[in-house]
PDB file of N, CA and C in Angstrom:
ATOM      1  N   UNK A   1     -17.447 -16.273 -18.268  1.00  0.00           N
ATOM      2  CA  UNK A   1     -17.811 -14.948 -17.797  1.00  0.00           C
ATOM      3  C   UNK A   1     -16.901 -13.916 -18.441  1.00  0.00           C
ATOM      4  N   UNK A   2     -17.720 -12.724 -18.955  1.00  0.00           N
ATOM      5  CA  UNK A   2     -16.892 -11.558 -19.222  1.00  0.00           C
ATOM      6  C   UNK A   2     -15.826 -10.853 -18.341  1.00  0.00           C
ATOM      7  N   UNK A   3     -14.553 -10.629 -18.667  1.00  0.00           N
ATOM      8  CA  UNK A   3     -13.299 -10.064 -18.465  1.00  0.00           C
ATOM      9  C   UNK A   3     -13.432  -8.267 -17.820  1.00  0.00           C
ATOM     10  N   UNK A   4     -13.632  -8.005 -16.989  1.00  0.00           N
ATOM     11  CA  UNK A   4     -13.888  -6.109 -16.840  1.00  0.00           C
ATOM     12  C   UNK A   4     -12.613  -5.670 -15.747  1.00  0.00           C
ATOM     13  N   UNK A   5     -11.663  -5.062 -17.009  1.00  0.00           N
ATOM     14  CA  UNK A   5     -10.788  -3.930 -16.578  1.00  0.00           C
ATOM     15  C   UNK A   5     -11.256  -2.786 -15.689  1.00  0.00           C
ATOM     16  N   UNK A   6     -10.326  -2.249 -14.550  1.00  0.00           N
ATOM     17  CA  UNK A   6     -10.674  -1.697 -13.963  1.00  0.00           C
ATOM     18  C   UNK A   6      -9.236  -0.559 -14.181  1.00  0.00           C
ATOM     19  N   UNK A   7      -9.659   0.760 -14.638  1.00  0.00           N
ATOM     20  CA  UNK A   7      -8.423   1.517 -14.740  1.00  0.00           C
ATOM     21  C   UNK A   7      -8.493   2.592 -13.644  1.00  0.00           C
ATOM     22  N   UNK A   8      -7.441   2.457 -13.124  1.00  0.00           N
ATOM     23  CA  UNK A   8      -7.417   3.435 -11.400  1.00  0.00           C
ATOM     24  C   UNK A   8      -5.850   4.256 -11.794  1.00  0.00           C
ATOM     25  N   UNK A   9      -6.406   5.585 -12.150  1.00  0.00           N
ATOM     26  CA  UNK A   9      -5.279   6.450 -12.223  1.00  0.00           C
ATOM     27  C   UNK A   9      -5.537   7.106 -13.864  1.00  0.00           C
ATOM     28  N   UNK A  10      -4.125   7.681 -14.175  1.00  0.00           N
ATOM     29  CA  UNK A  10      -4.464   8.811 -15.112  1.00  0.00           C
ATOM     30  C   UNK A  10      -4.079   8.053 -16.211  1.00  0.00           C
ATOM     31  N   UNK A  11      -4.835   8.451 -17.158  1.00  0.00           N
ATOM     32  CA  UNK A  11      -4.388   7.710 -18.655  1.00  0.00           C
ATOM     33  C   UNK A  11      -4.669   8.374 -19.407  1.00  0.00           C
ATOM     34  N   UNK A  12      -3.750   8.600 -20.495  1.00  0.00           N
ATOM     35  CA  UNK A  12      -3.901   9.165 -21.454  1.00  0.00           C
ATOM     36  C   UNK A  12      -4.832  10.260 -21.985  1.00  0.00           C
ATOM     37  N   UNK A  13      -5.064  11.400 -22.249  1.00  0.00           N
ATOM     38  CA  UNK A  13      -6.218  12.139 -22.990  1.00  0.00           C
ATOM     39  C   UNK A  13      -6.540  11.077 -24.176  1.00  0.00           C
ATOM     40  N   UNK A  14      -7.991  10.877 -24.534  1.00  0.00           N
ATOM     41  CA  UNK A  14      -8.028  10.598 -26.199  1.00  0.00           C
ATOM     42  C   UNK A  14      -7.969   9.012 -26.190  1.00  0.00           C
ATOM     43  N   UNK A  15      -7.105   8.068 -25.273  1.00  0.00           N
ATOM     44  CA  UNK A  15      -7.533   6.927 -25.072  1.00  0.00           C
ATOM     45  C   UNK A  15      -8.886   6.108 -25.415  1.00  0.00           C
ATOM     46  N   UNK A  16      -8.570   5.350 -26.204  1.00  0.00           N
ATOM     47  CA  UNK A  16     -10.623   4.744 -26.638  1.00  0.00           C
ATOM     48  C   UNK A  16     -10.119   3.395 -25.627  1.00  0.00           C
ATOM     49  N   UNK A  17     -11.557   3.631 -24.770  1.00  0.00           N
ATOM     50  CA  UNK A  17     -11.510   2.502 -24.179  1.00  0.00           C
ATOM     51  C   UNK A  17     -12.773   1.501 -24.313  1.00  0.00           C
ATOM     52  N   UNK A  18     -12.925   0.329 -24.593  1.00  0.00           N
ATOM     53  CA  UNK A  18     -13.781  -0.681 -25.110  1.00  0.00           C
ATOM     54  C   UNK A  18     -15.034  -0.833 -23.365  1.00  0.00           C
ATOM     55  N   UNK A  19     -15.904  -1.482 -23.945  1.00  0.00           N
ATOM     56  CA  UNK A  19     -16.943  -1.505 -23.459  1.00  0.00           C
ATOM     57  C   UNK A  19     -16.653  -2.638 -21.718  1.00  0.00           C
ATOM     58  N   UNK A  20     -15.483  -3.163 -21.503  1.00  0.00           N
ATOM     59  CA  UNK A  20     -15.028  -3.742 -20.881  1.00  0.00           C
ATOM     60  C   UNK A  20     -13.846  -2.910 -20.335  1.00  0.00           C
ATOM     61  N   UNK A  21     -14.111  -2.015 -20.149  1.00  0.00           N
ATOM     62  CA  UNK A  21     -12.816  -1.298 -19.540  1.00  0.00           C
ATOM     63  C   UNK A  21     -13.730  -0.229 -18.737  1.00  0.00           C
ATOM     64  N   UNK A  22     -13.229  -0.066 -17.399  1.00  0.00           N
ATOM     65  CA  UNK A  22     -13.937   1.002 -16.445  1.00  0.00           C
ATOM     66  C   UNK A  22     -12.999   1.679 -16.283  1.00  0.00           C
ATOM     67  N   UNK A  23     -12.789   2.844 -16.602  1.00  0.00           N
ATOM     68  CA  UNK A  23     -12.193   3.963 -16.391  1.00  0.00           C
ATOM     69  C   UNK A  23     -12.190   4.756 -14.766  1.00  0.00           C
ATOM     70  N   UNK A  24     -11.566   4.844 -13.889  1.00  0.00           N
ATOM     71  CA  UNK A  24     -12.014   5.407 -12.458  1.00  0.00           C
ATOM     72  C   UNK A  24     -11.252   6.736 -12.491  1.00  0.00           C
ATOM     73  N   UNK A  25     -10.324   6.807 -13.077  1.00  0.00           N
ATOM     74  CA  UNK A  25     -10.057   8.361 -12.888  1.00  0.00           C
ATOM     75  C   UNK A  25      -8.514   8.459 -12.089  1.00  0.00           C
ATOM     76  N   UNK A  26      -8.254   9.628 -11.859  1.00  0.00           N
ATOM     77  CA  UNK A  26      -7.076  10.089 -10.925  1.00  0.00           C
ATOM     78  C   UNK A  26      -7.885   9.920  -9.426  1.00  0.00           C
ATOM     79  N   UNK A  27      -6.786   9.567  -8.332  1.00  0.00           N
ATOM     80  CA  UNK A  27      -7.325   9.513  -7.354  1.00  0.00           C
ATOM     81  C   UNK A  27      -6.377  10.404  -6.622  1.00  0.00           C
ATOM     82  N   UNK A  28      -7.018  10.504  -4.783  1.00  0.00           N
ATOM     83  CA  UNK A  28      -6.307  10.654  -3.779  1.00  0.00           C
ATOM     84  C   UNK A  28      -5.792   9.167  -3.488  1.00  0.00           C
ATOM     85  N   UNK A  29      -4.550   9.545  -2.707  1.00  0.00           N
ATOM     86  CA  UNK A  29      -3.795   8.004  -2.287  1.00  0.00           C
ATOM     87  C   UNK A  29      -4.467   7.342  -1.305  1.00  0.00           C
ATOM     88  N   UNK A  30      -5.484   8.352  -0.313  1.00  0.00           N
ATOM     89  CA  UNK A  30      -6.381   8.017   0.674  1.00  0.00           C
ATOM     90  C   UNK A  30      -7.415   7.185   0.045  1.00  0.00           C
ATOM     91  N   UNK A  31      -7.944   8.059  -0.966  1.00  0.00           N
ATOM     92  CA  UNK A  31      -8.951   7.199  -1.464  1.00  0.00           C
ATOM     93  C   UNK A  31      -9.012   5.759  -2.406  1.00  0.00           C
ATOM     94  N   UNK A  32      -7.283   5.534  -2.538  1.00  0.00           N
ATOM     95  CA  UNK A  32      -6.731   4.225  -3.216  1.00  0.00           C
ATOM     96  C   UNK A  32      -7.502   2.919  -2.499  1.00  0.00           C
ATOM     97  N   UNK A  33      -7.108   2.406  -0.691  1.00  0.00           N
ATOM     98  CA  UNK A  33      -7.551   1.324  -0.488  1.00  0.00           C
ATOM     99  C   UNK A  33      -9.376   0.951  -0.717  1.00  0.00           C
ATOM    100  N   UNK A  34     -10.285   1.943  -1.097  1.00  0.00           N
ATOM    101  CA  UNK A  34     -11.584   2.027  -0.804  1.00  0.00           C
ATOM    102  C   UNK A  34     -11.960   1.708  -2.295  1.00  0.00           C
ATOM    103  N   UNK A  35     -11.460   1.854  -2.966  1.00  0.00           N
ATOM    104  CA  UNK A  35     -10.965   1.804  -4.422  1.00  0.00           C
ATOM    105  C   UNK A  35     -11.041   0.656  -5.316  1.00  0.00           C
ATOM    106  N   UNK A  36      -9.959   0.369  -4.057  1.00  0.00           N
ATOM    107  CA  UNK A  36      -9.668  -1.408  -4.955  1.00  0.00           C
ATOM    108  C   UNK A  36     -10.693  -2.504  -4.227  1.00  0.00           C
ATOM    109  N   UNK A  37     -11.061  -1.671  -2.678  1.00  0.00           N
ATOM    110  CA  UNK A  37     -12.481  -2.797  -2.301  1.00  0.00           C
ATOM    111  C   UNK A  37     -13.569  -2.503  -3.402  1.00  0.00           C
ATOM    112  N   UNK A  38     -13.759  -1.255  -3.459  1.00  0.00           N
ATOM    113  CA  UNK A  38     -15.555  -1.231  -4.619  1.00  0.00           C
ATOM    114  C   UNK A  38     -15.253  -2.022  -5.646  1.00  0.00           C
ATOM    115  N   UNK A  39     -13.529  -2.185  -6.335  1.00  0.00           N
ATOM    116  CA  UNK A  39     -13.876  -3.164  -7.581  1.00  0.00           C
ATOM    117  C   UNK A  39     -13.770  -4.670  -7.643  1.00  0.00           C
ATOM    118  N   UNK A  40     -13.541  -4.752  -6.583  1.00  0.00           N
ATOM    119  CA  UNK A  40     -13.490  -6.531  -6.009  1.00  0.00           C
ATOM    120  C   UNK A  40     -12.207  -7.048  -7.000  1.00  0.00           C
ATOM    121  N   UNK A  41     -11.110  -6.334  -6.969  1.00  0.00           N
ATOM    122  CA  UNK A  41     -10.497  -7.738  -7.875  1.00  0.00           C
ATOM    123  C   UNK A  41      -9.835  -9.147  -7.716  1.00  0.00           C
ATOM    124  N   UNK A  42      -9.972  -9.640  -8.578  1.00  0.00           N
ATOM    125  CA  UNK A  42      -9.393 -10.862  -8.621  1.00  0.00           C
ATOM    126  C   UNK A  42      -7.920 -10.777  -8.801  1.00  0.00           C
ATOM    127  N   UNK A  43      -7.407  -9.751  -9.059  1.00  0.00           N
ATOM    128  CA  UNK A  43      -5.683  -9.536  -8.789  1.00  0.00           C
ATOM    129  C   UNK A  43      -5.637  -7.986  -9.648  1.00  0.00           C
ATOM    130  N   UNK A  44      -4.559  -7.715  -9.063  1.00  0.00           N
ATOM    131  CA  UNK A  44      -3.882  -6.314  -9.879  1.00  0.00           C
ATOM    132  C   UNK A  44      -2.825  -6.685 -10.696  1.00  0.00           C
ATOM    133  N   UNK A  45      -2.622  -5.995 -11.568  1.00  0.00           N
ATOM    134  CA  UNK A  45      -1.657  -5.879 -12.492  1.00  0.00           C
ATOM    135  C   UNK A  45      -0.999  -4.342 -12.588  1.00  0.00           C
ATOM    136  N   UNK A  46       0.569  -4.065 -12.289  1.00  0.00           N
ATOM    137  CA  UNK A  46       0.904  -3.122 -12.311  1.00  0.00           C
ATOM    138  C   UNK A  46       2.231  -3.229 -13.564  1.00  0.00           C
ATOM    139  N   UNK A  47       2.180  -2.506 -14.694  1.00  0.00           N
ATOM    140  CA  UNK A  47       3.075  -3.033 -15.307  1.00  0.00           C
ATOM    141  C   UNK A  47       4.131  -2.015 -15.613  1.00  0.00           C
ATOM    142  N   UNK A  48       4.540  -1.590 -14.551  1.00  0.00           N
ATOM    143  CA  UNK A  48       6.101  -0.540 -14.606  1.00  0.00           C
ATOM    144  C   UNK A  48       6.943  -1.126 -14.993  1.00  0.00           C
ATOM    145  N   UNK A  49       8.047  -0.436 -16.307  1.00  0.00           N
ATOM    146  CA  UNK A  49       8.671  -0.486 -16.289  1.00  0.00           C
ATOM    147  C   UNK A  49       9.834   0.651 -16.025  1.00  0.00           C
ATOM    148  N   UNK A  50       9.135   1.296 -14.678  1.00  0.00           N
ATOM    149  CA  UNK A  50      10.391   1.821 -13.762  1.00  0.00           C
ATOM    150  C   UNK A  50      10.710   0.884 -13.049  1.00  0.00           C
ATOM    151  N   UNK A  51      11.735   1.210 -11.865  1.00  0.00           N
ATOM    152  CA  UNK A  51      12.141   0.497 -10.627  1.00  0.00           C
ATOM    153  C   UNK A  51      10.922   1.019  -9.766  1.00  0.00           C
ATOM    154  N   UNK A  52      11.071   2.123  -9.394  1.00  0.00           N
ATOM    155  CA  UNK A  52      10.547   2.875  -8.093  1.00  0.00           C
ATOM    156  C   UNK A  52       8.676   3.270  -8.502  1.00  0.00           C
ATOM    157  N   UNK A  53       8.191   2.707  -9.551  1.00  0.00           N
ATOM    158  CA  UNK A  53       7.137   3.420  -9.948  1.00  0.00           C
ATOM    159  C   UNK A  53       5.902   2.286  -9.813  1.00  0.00           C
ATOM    160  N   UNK A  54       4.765   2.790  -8.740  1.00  0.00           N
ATOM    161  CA  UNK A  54       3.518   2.507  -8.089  1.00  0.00           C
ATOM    162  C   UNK A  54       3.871   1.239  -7.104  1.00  0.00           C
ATOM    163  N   UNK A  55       5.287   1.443  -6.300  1.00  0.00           N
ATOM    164  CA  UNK A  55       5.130   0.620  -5.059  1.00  0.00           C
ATOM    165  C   UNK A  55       3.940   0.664  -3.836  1.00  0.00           C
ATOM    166  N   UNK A  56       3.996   2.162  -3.606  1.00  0.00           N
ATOM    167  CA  UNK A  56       3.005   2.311  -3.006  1.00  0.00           C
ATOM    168  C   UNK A  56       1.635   1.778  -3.526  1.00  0.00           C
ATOM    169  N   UNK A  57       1.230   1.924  -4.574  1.00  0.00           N
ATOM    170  CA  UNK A  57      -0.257   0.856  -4.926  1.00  0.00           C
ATOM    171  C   UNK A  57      -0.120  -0.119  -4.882  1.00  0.00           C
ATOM    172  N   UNK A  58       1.189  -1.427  -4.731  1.00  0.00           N
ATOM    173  CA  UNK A  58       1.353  -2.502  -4.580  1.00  0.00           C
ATOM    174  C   UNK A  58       1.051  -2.740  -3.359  1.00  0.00           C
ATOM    175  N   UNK A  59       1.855  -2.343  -2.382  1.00  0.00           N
ATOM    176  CA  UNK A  59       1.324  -2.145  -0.812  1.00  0.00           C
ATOM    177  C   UNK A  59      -0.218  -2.378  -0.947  1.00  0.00           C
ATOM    178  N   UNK A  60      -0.979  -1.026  -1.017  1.00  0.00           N
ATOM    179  CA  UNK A  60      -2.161  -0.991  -0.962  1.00  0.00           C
ATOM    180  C   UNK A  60      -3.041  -2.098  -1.149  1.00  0.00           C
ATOM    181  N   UNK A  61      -2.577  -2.804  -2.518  1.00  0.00           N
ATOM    182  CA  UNK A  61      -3.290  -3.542  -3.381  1.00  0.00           C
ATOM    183  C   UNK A  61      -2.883  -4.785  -2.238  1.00  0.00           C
ATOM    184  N   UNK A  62      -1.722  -5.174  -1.641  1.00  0.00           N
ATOM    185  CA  UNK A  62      -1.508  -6.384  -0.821  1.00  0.00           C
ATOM    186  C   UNK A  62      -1.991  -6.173   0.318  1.00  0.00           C
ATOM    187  N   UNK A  63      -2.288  -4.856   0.990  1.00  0.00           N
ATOM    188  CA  UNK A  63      -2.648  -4.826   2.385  1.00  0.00           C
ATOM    189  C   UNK A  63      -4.708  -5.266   2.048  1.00  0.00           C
ATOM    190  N   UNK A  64      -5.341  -5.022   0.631  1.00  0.00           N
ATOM    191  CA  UNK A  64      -6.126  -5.326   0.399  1.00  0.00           C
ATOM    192  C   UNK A  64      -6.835  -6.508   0.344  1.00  0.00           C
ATOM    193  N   UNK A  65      -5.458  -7.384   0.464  1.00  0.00           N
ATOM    194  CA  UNK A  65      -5.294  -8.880   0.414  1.00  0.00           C
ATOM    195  C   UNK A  65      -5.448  -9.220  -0.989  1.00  0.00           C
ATOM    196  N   UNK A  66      -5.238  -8.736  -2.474  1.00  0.00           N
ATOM    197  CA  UNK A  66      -5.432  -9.133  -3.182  1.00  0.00           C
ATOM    198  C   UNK A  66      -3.722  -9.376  -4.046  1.00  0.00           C
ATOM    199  N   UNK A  67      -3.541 -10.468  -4.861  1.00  0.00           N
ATOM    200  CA  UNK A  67      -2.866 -10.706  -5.413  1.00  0.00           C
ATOM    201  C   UNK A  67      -2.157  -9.633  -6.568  1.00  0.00           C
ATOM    202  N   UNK A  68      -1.099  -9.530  -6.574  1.00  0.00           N
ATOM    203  CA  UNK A  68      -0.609  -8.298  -7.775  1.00  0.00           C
ATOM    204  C   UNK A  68       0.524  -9.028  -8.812  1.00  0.00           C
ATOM    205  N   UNK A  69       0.072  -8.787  -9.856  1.00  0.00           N
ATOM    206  CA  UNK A  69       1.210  -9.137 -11.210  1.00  0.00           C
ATOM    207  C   UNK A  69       2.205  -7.591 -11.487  1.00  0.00           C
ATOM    208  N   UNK A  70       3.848  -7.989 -11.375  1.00  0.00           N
ATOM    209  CA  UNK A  70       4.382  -6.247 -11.235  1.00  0.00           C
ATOM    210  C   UNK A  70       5.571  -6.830 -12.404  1.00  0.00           C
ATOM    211  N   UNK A  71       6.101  -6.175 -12.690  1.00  0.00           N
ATOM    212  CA  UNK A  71       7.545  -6.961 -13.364  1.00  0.00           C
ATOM    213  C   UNK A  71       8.229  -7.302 -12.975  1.00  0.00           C
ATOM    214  N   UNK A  72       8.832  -7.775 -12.901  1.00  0.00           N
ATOM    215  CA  UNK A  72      10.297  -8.286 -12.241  1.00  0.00           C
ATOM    216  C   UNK A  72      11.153  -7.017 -12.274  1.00  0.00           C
ATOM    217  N   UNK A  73      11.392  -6.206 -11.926  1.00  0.00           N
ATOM    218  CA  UNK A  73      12.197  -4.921 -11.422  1.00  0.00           C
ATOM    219  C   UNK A  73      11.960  -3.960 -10.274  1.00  0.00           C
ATOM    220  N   UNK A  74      12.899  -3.717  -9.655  1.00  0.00           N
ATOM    221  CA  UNK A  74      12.819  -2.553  -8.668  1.00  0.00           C
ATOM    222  C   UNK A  74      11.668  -2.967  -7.098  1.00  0.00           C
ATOM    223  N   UNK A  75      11.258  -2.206  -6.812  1.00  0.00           N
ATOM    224  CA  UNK A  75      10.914  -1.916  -5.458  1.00  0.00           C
ATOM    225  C   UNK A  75       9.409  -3.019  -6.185  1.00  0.00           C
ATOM    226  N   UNK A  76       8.386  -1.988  -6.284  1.00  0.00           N
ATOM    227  CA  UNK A  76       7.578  -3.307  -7.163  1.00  0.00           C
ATOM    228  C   UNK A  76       7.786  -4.740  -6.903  1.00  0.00           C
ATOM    229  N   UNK A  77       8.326  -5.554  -7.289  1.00  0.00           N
ATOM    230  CA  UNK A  77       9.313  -6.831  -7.399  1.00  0.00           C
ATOM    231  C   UNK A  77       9.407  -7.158  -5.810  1.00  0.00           C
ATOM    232  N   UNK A  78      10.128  -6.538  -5.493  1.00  0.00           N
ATOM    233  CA  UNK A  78      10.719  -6.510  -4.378  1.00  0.00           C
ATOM    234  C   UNK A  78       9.274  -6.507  -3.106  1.00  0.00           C
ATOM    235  N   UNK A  79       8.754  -5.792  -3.170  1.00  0.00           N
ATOM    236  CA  UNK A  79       7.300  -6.069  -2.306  1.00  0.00           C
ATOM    237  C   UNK A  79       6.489  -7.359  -2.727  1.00  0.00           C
ATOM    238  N   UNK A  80       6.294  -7.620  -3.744  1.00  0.00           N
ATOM    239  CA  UNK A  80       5.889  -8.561  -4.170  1.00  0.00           C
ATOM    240  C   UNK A  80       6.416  -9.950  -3.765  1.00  0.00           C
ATOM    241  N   UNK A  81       7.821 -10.029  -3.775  1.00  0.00           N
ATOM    242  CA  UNK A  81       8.160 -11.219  -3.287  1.00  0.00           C
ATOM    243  C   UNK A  81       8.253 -11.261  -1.588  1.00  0.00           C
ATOM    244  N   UNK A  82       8.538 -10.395  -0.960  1.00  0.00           N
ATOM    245  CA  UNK A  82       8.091 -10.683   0.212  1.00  0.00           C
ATOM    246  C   UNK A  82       7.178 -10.488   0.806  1.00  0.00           C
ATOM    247  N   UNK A  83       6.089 -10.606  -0.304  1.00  0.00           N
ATOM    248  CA  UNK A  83       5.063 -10.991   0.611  1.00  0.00           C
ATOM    249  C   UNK A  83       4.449 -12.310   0.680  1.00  0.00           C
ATOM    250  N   UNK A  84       5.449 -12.865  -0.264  1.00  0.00           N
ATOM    251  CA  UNK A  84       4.968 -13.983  -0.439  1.00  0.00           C
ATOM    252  C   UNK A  84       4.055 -14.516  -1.598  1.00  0.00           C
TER     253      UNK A  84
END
């Protein structure tokens, strides 16, 4: 089965994105958990390399019950492992 990216948040002006990539846009933070139900995923991937940067969508993404890939750094990390 085909692979379909789901991009939630702001990216780049001018970005080419391939025929497998869904673009969703900037959101409200309200409208984050409703978000990640319409795209059903099979896990998130957040790939900061801040400390402090998209904990809050990790939350989200775990209170969603879905699995998240974050880096090993900072707060990120840190939610991630306790949740188990």
């Amino acid at each position: 089965a085909p692979i379909e990216l789901h991009l939630i948040g702001r990216i780049p002006a001018g970005t080419k994105l391939d025929g497998s990539v869904i673009d969703h846009g900037a959101y409200d933070r309200r409208e984050l958990p409703g978000m990640i139900a319409a795209c059903d995923p099979h896990v998130v991937l957040l790939p900061s390399v801040a400390p402090e940067t998209y904990a809050m969508a990790v939350d989200e993404a775990l209170g969603c019950g879905v699995p998240v890939i974050v880096t090993p750094i900072g707060a990120p990390a840190e939610r991630v492992s306790r949740s188990g």
